[in-house]
N, C-alpha and C. Protein backbone atom coordinates (compact mmCIF):
# COMPACT_ATOMS: atom_id res chain seq x y z
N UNK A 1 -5.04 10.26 14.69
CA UNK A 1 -5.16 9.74 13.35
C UNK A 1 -5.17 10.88 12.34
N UNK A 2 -6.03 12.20 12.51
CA UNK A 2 -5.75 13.13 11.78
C UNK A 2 -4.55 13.70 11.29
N UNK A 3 -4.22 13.75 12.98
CA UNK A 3 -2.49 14.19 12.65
C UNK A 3 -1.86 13.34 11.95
N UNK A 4 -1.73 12.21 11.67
CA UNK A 4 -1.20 11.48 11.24
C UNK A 4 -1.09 11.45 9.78
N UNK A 5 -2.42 12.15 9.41
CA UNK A 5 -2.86 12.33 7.88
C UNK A 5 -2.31 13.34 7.22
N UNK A 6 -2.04 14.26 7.99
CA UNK A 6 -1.85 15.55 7.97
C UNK A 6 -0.66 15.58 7.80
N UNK A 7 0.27 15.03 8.46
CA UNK A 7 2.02 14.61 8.59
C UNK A 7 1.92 14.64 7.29
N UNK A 8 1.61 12.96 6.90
CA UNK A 8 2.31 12.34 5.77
C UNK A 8 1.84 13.30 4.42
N UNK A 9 0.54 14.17 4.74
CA UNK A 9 -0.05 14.82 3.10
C UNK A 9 1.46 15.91 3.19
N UNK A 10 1.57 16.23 3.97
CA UNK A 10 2.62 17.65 4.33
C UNK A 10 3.90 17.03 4.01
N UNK A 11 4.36 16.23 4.12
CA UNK A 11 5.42 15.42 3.70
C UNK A 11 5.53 15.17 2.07
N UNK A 12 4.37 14.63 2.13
CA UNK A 12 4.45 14.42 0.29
C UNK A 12 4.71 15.67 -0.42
N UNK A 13 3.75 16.59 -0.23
CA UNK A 13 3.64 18.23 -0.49
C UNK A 13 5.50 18.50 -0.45
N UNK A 14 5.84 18.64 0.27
CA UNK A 14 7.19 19.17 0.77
C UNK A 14 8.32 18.49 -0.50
N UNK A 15 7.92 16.73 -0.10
CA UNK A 15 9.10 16.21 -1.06
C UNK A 15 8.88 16.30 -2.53
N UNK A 16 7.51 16.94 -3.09
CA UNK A 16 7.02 17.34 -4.43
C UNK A 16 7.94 18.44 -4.55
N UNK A 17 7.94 19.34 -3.77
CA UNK A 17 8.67 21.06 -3.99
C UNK A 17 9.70 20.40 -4.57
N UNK A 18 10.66 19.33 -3.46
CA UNK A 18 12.30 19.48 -3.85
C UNK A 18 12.37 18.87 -5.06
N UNK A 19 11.67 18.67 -5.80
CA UNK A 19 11.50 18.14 -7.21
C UNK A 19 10.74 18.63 -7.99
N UNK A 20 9.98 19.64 -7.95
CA UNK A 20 8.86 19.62 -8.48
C UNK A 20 9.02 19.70 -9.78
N UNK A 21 9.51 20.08 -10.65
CA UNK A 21 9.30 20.16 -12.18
C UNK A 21 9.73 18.51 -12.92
N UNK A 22 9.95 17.36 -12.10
CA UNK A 22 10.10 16.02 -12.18
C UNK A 22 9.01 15.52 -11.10
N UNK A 23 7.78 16.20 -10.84
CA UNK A 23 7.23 14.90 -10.13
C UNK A 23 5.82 15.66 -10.36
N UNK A 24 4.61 14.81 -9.57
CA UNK A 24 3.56 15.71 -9.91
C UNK A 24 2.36 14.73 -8.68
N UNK A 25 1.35 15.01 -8.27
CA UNK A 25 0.63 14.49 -7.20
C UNK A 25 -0.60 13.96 -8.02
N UNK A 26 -0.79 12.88 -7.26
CA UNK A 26 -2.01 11.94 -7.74
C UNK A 26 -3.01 11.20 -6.37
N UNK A 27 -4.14 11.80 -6.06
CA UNK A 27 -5.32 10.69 -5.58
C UNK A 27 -5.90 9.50 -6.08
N UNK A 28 -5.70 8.64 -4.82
CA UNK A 28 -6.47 6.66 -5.59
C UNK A 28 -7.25 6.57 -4.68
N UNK A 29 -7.88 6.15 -4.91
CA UNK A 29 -8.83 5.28 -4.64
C UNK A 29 -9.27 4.09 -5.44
N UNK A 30 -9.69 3.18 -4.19
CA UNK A 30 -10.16 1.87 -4.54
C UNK A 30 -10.47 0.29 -3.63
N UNK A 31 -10.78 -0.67 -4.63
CA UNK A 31 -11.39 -2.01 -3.69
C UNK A 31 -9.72 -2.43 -2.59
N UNK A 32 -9.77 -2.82 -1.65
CA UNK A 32 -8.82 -3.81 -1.03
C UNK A 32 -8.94 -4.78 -0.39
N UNK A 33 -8.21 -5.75 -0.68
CA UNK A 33 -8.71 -6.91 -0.10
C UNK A 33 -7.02 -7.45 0.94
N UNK A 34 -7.75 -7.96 2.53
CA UNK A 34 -7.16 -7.93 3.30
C UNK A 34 -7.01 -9.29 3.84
N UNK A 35 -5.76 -10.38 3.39
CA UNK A 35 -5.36 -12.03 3.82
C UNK A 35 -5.26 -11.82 4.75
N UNK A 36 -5.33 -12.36 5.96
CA UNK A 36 -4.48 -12.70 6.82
C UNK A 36 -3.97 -14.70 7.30
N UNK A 37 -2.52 -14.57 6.86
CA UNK A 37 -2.18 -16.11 6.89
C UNK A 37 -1.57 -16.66 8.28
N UNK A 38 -2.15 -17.29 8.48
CA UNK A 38 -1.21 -18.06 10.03
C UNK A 38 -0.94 -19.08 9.78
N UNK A 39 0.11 -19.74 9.98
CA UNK A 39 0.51 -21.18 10.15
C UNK A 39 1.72 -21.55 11.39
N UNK A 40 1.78 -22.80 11.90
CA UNK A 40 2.44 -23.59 12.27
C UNK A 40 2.12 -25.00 12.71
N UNK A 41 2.95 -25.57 13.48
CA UNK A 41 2.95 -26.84 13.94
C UNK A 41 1.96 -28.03 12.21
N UNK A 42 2.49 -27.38 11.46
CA UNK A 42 2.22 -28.31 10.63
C UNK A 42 0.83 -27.26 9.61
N UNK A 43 0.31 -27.02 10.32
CA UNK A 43 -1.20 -26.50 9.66
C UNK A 43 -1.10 -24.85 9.24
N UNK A 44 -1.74 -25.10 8.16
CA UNK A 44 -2.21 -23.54 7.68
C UNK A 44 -3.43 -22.75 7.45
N UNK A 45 -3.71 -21.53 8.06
CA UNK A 45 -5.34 -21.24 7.36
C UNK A 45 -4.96 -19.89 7.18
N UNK A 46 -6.07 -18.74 6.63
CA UNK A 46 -6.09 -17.46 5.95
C UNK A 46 -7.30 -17.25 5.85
N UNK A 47 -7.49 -16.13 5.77
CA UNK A 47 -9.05 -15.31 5.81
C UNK A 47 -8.87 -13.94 5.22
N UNK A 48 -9.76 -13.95 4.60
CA UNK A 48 -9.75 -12.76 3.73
C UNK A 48 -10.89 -11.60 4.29
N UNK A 49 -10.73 -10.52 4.51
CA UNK A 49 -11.61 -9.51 4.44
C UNK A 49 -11.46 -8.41 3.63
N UNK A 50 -12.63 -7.78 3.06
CA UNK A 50 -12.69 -6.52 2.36
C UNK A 50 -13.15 -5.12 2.43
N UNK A 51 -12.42 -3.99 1.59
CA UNK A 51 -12.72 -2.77 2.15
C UNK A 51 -12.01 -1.99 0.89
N UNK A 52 -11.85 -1.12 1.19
CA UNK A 52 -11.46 -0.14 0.51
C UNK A 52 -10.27 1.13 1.14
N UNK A 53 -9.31 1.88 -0.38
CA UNK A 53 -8.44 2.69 0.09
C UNK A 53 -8.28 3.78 -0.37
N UNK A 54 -7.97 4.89 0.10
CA UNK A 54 -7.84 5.99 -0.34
C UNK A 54 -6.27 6.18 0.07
N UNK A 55 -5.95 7.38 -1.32
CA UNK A 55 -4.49 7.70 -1.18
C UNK A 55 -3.81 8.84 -1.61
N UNK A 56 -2.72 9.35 -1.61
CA UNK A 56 -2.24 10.83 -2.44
C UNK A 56 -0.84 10.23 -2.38
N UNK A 57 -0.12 10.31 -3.32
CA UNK A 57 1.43 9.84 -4.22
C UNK A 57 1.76 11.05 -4.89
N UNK A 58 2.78 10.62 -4.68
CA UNK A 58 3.71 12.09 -6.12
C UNK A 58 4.63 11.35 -6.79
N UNK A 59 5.20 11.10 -7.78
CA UNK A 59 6.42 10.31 -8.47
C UNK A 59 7.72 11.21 -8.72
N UNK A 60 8.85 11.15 -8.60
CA UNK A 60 9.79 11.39 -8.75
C UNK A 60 10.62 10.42 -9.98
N UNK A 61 10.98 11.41 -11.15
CA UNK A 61 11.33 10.91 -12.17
C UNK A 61 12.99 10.24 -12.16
N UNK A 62 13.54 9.62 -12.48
CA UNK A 62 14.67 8.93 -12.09
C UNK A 62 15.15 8.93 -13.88
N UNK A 63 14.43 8.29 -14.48
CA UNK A 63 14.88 8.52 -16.02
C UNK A 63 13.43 8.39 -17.21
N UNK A 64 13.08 8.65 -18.20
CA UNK A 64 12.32 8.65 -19.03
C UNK A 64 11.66 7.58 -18.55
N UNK A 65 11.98 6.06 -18.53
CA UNK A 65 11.16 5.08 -18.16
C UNK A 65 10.47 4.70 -16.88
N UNK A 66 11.65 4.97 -15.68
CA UNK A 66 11.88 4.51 -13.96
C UNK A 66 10.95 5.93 -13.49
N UNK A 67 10.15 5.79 -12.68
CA UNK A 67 10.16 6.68 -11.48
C UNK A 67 9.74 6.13 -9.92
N UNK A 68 9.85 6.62 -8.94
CA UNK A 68 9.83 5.96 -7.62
C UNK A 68 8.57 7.01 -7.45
N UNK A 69 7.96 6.52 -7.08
CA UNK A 69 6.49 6.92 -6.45
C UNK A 69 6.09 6.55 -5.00
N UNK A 70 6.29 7.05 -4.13
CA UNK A 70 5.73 6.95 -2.31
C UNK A 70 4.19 7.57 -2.42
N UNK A 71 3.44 6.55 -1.70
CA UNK A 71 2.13 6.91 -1.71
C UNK A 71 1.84 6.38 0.16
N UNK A 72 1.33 7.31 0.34
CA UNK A 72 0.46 7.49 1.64
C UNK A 72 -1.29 7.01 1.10
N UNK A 73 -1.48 5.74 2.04
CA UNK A 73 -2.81 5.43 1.93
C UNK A 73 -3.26 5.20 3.28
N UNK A 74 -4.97 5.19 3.82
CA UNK A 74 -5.68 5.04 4.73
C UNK A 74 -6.43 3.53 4.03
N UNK A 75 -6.46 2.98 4.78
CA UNK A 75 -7.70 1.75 4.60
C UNK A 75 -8.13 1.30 5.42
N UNK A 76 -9.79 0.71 5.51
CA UNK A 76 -10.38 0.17 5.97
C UNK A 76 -10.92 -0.70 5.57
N UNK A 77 -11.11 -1.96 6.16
CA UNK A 77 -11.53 -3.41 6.25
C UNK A 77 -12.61 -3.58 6.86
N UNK A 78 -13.46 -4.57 6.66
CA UNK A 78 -14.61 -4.68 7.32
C UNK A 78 -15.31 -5.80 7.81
N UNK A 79 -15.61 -6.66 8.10
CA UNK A 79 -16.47 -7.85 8.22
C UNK A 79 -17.64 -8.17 9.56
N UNK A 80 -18.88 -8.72 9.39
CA UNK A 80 -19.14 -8.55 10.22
C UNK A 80 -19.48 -7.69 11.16
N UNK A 81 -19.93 -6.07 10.99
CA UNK A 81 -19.73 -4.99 12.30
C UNK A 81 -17.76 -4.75 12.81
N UNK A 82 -17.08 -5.76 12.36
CA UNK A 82 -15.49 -5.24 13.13
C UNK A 82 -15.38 -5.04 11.33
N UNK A 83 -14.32 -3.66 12.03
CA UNK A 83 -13.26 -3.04 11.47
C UNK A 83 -11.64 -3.31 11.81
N UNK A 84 -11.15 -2.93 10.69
CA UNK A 84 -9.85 -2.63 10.35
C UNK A 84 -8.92 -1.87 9.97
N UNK A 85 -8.46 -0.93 10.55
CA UNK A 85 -7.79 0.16 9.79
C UNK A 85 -6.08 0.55 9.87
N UNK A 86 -5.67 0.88 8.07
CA UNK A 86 -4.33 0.95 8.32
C UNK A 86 -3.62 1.99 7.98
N UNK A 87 -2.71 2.57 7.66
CA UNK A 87 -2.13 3.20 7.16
C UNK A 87 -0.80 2.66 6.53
N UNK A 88 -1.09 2.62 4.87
CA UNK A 88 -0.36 1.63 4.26
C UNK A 88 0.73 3.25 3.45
N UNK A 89 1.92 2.56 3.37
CA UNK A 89 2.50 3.23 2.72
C UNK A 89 3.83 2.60 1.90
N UNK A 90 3.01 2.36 0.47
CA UNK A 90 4.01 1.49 -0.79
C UNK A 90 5.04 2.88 -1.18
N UNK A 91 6.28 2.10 -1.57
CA UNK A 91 7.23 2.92 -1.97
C UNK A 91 7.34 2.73 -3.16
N UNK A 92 7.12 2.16 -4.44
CA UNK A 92 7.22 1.44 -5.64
C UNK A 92 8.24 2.13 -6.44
N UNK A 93 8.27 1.15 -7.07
CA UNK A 93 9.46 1.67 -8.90
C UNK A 93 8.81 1.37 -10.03
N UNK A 94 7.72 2.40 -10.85
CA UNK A 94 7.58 2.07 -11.66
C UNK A 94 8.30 2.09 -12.73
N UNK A 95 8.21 1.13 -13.73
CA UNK A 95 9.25 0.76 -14.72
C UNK A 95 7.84 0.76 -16.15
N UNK A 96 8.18 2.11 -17.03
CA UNK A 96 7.16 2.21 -18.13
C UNK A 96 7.98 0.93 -19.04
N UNK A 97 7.04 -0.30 -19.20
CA UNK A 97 7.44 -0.99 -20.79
C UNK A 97 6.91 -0.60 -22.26
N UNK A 98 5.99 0.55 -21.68
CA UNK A 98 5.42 1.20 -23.13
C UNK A 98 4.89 2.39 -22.68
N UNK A 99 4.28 3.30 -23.68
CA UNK A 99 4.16 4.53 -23.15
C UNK A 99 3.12 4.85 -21.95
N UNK A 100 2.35 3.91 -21.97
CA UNK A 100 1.13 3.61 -20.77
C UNK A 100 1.30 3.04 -19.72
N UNK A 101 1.92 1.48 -20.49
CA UNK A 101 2.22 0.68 -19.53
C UNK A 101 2.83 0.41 -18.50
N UNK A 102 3.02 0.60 -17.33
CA UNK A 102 3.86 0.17 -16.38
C UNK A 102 3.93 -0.98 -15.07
N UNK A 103 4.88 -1.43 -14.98
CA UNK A 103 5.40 -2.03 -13.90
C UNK A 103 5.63 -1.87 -12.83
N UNK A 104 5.71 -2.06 -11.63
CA UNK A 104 5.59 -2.02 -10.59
C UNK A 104 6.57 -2.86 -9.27
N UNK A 105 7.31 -2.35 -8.25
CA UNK A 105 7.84 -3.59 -7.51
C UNK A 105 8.75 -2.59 -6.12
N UNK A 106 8.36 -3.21 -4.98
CA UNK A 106 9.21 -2.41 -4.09
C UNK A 106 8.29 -2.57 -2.47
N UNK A 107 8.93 -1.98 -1.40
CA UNK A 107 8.43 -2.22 -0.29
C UNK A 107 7.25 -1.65 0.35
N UNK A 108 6.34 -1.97 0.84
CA UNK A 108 5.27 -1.57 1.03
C UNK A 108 5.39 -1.56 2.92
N UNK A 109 4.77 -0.35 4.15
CA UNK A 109 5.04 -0.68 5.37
C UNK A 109 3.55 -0.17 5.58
N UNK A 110 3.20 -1.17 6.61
CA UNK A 110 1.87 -0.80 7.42
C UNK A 110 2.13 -0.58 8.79
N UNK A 111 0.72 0.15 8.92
CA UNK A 111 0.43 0.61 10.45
C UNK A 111 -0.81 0.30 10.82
N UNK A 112 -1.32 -0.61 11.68
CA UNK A 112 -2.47 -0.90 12.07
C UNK A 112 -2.96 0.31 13.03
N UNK A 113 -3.88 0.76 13.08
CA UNK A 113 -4.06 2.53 13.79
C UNK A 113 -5.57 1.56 14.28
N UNK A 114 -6.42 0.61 14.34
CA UNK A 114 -7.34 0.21 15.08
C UNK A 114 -7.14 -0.65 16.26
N UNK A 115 -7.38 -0.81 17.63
CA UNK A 115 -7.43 -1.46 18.72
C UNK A 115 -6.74 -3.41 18.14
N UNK A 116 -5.86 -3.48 17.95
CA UNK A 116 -5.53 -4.96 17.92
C UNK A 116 -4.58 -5.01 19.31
N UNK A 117 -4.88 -6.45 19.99
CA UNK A 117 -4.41 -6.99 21.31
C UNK A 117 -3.69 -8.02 20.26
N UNK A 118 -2.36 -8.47 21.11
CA UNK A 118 -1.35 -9.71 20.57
C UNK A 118 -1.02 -10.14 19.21
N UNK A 119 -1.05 -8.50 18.74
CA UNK A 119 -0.25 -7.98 17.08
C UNK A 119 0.34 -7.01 17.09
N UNK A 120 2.13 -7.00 16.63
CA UNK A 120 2.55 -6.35 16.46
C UNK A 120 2.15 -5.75 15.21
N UNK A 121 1.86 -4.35 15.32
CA UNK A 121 1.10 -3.07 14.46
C UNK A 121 1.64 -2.63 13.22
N UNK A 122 3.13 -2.95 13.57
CA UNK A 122 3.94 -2.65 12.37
C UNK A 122 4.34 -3.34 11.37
N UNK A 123 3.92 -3.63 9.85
CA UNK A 123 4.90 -4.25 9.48
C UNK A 123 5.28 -4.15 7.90
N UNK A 124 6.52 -5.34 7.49
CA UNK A 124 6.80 -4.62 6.04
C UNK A 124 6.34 -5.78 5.24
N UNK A 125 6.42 -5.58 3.90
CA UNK A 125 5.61 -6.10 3.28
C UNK A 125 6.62 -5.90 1.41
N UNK A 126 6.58 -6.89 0.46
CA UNK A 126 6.82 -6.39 -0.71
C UNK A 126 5.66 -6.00 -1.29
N UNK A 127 5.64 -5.10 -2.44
CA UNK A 127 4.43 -4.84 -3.36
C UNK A 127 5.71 -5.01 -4.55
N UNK A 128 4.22 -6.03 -5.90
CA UNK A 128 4.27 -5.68 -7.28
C UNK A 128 2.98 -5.25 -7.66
N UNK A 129 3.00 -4.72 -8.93
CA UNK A 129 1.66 -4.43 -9.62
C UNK A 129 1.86 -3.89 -11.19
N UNK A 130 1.06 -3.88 -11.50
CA UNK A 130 1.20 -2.96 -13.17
C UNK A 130 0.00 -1.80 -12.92
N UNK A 131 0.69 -1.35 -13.84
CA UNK A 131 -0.90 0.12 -13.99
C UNK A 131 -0.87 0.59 -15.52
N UNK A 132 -1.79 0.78 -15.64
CA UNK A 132 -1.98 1.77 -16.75
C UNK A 132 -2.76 3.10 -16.77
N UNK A 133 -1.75 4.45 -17.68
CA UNK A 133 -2.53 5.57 -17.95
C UNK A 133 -3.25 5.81 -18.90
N UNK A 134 -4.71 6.35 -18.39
CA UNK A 134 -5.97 5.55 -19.41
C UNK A 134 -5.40 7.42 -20.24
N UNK A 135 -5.07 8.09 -19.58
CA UNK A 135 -4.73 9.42 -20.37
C UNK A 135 -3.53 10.19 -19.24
N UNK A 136 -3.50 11.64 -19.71
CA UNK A 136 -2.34 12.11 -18.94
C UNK A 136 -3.04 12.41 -17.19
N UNK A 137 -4.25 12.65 -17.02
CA UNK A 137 -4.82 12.65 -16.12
C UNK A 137 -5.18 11.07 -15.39
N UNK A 138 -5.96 10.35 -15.35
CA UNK A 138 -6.10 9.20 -15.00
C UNK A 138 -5.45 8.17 -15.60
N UNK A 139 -5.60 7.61 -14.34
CA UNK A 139 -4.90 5.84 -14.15
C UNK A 139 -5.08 4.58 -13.52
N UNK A 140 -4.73 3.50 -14.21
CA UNK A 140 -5.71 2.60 -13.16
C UNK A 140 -4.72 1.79 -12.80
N UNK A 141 -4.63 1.17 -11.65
CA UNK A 141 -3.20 0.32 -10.78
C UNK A 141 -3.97 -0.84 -10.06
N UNK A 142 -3.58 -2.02 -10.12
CA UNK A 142 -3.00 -3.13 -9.47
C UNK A 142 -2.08 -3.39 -8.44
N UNK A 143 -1.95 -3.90 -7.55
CA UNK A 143 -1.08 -4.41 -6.57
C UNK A 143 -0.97 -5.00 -5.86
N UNK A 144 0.03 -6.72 -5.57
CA UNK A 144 -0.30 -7.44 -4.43
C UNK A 144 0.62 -7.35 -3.59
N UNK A 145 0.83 -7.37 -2.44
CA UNK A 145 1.83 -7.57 -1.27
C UNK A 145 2.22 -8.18 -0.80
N UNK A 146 3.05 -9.10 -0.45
CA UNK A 146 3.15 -10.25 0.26
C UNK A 146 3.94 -9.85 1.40
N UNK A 147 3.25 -9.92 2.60
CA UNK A 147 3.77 -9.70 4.11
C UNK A 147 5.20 -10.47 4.08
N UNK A 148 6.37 -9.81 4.65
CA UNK A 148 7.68 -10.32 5.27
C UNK A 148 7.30 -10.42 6.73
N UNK A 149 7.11 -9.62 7.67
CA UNK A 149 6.46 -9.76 8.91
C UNK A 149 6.11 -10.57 9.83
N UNK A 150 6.51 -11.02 10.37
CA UNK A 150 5.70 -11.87 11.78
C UNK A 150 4.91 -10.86 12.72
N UNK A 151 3.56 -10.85 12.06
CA UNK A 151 2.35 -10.11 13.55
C UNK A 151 2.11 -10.67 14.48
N UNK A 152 2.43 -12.04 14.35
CA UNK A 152 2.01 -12.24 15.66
C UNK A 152 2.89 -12.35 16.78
N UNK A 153 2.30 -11.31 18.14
CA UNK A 153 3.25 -10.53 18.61
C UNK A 153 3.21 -11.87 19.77
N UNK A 154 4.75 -12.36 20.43
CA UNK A 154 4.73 -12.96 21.27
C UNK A 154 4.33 -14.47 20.84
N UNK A 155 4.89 -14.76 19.55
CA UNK A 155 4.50 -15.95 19.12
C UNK A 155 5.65 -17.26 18.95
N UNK A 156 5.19 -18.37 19.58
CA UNK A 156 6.14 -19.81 19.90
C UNK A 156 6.83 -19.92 18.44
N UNK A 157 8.03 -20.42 18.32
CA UNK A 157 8.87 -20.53 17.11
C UNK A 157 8.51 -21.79 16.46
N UNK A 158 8.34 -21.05 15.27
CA UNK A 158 7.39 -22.05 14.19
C UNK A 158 6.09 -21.26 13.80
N UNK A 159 5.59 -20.63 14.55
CA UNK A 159 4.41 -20.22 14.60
C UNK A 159 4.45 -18.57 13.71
N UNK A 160 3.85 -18.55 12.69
CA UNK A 160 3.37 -17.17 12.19
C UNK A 160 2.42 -16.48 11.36
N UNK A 161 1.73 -15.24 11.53
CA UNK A 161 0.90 -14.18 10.76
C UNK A 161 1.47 -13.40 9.94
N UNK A 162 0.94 -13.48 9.33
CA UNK A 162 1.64 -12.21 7.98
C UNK A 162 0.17 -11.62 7.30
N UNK A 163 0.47 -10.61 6.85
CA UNK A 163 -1.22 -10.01 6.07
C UNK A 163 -0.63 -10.05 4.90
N UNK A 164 -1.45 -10.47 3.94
CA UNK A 164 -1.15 -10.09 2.35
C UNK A 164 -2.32 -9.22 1.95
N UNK A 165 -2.03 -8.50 0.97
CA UNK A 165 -3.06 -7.56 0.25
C UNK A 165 -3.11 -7.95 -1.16
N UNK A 166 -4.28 -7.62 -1.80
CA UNK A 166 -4.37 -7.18 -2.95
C UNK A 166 -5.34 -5.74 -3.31
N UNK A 167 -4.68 -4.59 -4.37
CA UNK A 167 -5.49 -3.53 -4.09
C UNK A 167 -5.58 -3.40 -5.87
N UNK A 168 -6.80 -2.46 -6.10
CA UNK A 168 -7.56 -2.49 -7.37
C UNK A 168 -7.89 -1.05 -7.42
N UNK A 169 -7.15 0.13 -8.13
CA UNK A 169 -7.98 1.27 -8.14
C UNK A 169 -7.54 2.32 -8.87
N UNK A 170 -8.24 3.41 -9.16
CA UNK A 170 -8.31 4.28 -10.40
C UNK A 170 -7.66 5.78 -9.36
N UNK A 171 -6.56 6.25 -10.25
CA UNK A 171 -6.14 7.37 -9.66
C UNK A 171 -6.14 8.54 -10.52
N UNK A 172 -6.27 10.03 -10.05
CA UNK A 172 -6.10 11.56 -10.56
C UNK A 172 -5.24 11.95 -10.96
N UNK A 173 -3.92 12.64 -11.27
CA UNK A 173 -2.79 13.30 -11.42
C UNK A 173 -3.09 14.43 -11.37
N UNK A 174 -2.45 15.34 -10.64
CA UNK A 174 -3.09 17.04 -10.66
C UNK A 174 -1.88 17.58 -11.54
C-alpha cells in the first residue's frame, strides 16, 4: 500500500515537471460518503457508509478557462469496527464559469486495497462537482460519482453492485 502511494505521488511529481509552468500541486482533504447499490430480480437496496479522504492533484492548463486535473486519493470508510479502503483516482475537467467558480465532470477509477471476498476491486465510475477558490491558495470542491461498474464479482444476469460516492473537501495549492 505504501508503495502504491509512493508510485502515484512520484507520478504526479513527474507529470507536474512536463508542464510545470502550466500546472501547480494541491492537497484535499475531506468528509466521504460511501453508497453501495444492489439490485435485481425486481428489488433494490443501498447503504451508505462514512469516512474520509485525503489527496495530492496537479492541474494542467488546456486554456484560460479548461484545465484537466488527475488527483490521487486514499480513503477510508468505516462502520461498525469494519473498514474500507480505496484508492480513488478522479481525472476531472474543470471548466472556470467565473473567476472562482468552477465546474467539474469526467472519469473517476477505484481500487479497493482492503480484504473484500466476491467483489471485483476494480472499478470506473463518472465524477461531477463544482468547486470554488476561496483565494489563490485554498479551495473548496464537491463531487458525486456514479459507479458504471458491476462489483459484483460472479454475479447471475440481472443482478448488480455499483458504489456511488459523494466527497466534500477543502484543498492547498503549493
Amino acid at each position: 500500500m505504501k508503495k502504491l502511494l509512493f508510485i502515484a505521488v512520484v507520478a504526479l511529481l513527474g507529470l507536474r515537471s512536463v508542464n510545470a509552468q502550466d500546472s501547480n500541486i494541491a492537497l484535499t482533504a475531506g468528509f466521504h460518503d460511501f453508497t453501495l447499490k444492489a439490485s435485481g430480480g425486481g428489488i433494490s437496496a443501498s447503504q451508505s457508509v462514512q469516512g474520509f479522504y485525503v489527496g495530492v492533484s496537479t492541474t494542467f492548463s488546456v486554456s484560460e478557462k479548461l484545465l484537466i486535473e488527475p488527483e490521487f486519493q486514499f480513503v477510508r470508510t468505516s462502520e461498525d469496527g469494519e473498514s474500507v479502503e480505496q484508492i480513488v483516482l478522479p481525472i476531472m475537467a474543470k471548466y472556470y464559469v467565473s473567476e472562482k467558480f468552477n465546474l467539474q465532470a469526467g472519469p473517476q477509477f477505484d481500487l479497493v486495497v482492503s480484504e473484500s471476498e466476491g467483489l471485483n476491486t476494480f472499478g470506473l465510475g463518472l465524477g461531477i462537482g463544482a468547486g470554488y477558490d476561496i483565494n489563490e491558495k485554498f479551495f473548496i470542491s464537491t463531487r458525486y460519482a456514479f459507479g458504471l461498474t458491476n462489483r459484483a464479482e460472479d454475479a447471475p444476469s440481472g443482478y448488480s453492485m455499483k458504489f456511488n460516492t459523494f466527497q466534500a473537501g477543502l484543498g492547498y495549492r503549493f
